[in-house]
C-alpha atoms as a PDB file:
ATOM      1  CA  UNK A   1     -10.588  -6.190 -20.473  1.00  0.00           C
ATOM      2  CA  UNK A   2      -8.494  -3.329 -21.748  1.00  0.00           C
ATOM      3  CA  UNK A   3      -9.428   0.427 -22.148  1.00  0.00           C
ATOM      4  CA  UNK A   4      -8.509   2.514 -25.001  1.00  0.00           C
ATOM      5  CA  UNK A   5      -6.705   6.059 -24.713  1.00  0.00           C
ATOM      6  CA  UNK A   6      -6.223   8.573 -27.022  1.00  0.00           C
ATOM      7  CA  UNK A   7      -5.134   5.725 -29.745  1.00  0.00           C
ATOM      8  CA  UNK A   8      -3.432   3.512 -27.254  1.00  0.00           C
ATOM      9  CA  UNK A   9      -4.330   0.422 -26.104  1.00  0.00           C
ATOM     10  CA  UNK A  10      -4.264  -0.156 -22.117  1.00  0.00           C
ATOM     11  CA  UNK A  11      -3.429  -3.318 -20.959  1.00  0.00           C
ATOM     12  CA  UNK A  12      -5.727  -4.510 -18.014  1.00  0.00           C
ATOM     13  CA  UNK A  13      -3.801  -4.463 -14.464  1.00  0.00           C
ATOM     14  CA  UNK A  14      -3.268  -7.356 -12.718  1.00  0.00           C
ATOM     15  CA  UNK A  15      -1.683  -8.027  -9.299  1.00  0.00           C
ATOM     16  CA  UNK A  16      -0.041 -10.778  -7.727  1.00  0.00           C
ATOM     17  CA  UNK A  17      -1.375 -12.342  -4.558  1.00  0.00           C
ATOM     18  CA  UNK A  18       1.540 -13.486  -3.407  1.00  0.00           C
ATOM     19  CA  UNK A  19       3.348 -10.682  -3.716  1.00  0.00           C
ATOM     20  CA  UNK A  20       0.401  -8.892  -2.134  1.00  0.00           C
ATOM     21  CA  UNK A  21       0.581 -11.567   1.383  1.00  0.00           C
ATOM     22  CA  UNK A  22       4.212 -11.006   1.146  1.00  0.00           C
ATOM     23  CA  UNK A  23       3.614  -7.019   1.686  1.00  0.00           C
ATOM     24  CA  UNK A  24       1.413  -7.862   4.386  1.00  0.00           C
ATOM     25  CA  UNK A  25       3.332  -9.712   6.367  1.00  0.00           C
ATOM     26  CA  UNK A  26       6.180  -7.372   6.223  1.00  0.00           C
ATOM     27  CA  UNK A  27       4.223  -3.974   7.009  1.00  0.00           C
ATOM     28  CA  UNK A  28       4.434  -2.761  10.765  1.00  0.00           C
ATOM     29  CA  UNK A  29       1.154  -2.116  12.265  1.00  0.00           C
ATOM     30  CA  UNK A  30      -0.013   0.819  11.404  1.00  0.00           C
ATOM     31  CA  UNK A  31      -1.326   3.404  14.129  1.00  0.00           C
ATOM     32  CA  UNK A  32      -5.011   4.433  13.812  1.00  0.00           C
ATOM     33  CA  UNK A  33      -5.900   5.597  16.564  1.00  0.00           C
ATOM     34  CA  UNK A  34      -5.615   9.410  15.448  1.00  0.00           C
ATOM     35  CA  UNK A  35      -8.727  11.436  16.895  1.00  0.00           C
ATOM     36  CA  UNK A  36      -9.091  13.141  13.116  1.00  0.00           C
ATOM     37  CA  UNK A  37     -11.305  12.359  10.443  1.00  0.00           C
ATOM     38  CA  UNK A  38      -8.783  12.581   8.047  1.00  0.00           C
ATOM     39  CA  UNK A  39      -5.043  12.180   8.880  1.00  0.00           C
ATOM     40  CA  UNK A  40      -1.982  10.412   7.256  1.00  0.00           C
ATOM     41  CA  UNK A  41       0.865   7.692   8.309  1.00  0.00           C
ATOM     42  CA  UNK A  42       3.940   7.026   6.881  1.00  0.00           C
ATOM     43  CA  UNK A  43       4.609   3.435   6.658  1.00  0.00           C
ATOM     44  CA  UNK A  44       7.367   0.995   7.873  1.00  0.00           C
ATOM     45  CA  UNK A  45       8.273  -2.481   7.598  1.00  0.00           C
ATOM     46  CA  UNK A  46       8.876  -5.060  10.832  1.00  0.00           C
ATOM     47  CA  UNK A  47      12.067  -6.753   9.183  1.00  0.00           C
ATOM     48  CA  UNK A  48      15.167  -6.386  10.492  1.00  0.00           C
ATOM     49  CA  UNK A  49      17.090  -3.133   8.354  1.00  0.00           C
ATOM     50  CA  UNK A  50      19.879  -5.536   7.159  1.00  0.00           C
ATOM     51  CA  UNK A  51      18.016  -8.314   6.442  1.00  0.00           C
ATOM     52  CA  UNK A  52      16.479  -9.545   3.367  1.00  0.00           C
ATOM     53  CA  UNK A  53      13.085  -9.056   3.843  1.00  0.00           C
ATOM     54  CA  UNK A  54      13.828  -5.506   4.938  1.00  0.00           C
ATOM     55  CA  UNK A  55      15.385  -5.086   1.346  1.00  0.00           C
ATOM     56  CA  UNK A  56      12.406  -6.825  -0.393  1.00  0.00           C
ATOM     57  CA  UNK A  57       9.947  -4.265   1.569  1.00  0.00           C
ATOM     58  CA  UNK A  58      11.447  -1.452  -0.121  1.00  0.00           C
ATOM     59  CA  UNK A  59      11.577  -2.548  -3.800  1.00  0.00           C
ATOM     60  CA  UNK A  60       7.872  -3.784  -3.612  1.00  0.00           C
ATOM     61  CA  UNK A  61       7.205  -0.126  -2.377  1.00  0.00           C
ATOM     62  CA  UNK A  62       8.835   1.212  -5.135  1.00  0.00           C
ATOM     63  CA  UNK A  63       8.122  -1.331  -7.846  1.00  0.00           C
ATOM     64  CA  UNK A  64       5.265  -3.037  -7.270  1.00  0.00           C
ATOM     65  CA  UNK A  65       2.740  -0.230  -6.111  1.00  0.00           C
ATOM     66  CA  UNK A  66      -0.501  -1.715  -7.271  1.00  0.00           C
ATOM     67  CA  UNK A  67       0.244  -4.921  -5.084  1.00  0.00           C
ATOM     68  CA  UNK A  68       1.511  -2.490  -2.250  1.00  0.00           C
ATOM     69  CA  UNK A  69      -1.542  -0.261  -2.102  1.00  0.00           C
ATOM     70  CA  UNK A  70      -3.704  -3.686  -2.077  1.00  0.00           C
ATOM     71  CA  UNK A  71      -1.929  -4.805   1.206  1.00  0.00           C
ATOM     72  CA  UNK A  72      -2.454  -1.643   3.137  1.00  0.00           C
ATOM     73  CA  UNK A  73      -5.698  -1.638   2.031  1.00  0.00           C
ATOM     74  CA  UNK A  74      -5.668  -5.170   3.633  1.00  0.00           C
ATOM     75  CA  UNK A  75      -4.526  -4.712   6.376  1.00  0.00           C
ATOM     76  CA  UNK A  76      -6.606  -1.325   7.680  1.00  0.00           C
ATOM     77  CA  UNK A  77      -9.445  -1.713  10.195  1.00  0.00           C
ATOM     78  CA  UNK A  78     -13.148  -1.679   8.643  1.00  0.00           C
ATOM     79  CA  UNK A  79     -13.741   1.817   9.861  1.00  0.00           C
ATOM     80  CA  UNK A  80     -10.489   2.918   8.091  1.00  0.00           C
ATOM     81  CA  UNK A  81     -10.628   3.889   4.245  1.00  0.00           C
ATOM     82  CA  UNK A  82      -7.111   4.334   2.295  1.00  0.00           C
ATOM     83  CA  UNK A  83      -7.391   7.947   0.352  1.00  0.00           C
ATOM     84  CA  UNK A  84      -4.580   8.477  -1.094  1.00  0.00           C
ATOM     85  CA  UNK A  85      -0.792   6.712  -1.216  1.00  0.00           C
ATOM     86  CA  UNK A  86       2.172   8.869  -1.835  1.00  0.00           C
ATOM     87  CA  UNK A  87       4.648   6.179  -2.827  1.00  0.00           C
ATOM     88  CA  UNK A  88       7.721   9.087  -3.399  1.00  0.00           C
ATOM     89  CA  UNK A  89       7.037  10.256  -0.028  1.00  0.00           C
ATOM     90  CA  UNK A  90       5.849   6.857   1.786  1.00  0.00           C
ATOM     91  CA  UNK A  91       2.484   8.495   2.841  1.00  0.00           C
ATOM     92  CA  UNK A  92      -0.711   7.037   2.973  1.00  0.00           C
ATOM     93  CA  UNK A  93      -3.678   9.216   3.527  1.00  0.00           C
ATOM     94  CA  UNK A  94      -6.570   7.811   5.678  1.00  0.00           C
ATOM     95  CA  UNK A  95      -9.757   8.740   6.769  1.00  0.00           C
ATOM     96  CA  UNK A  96     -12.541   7.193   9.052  1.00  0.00           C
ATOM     97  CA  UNK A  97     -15.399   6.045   7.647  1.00  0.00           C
ATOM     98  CA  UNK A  98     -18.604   7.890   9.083  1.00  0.00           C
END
């Protein structure tokens, strides 16, 4: 399904799983356990900073946000909704669910 704009065409986005379980497995927990309803986390990677993986982190952050922003989303706790994603900055903004 694709949405026009202005007189452009926009192609429907699409992600890749596997890149998606790839992110996940490389993000570092992420700490939630702010006493806020609304506070932000910058995010990190558990791989080893001259490995491979470490590398890969990195260009799927900067590349591949769609797929990145689905991990996090992932990997967050039910009572933890994803508000916004700086991917310049590496910020995510959360907030707890009421």
């Amino acid at each position: 399904m694709s949405k026009k704009f202005y007189n452009q065409q926009l192609k429907a986005q699409r992600l890749s799983p596997l890149v998606v379980s790839y992110v996940k497995s490389l993000l570092a927990p992420i700490d939630t356990d702010n006493e806020r309803s609304a506070f932000t986390v910058r995010l990190n990677t558990n791989a080893d900073p001259l490995s491979r993986d470490y590398r890969a982190f990195w260009k799927y952050q900067s590349k591949f946000t769609l797929e990145f922003v689905k991990a996090l989303e992932s990997v967050l706790p039910r009572n933890v909704r994803l508000v916004q994603y700086d991917h310049l900055n590496n910020i995510a903004t959360l907030e707890r669910k009421s």
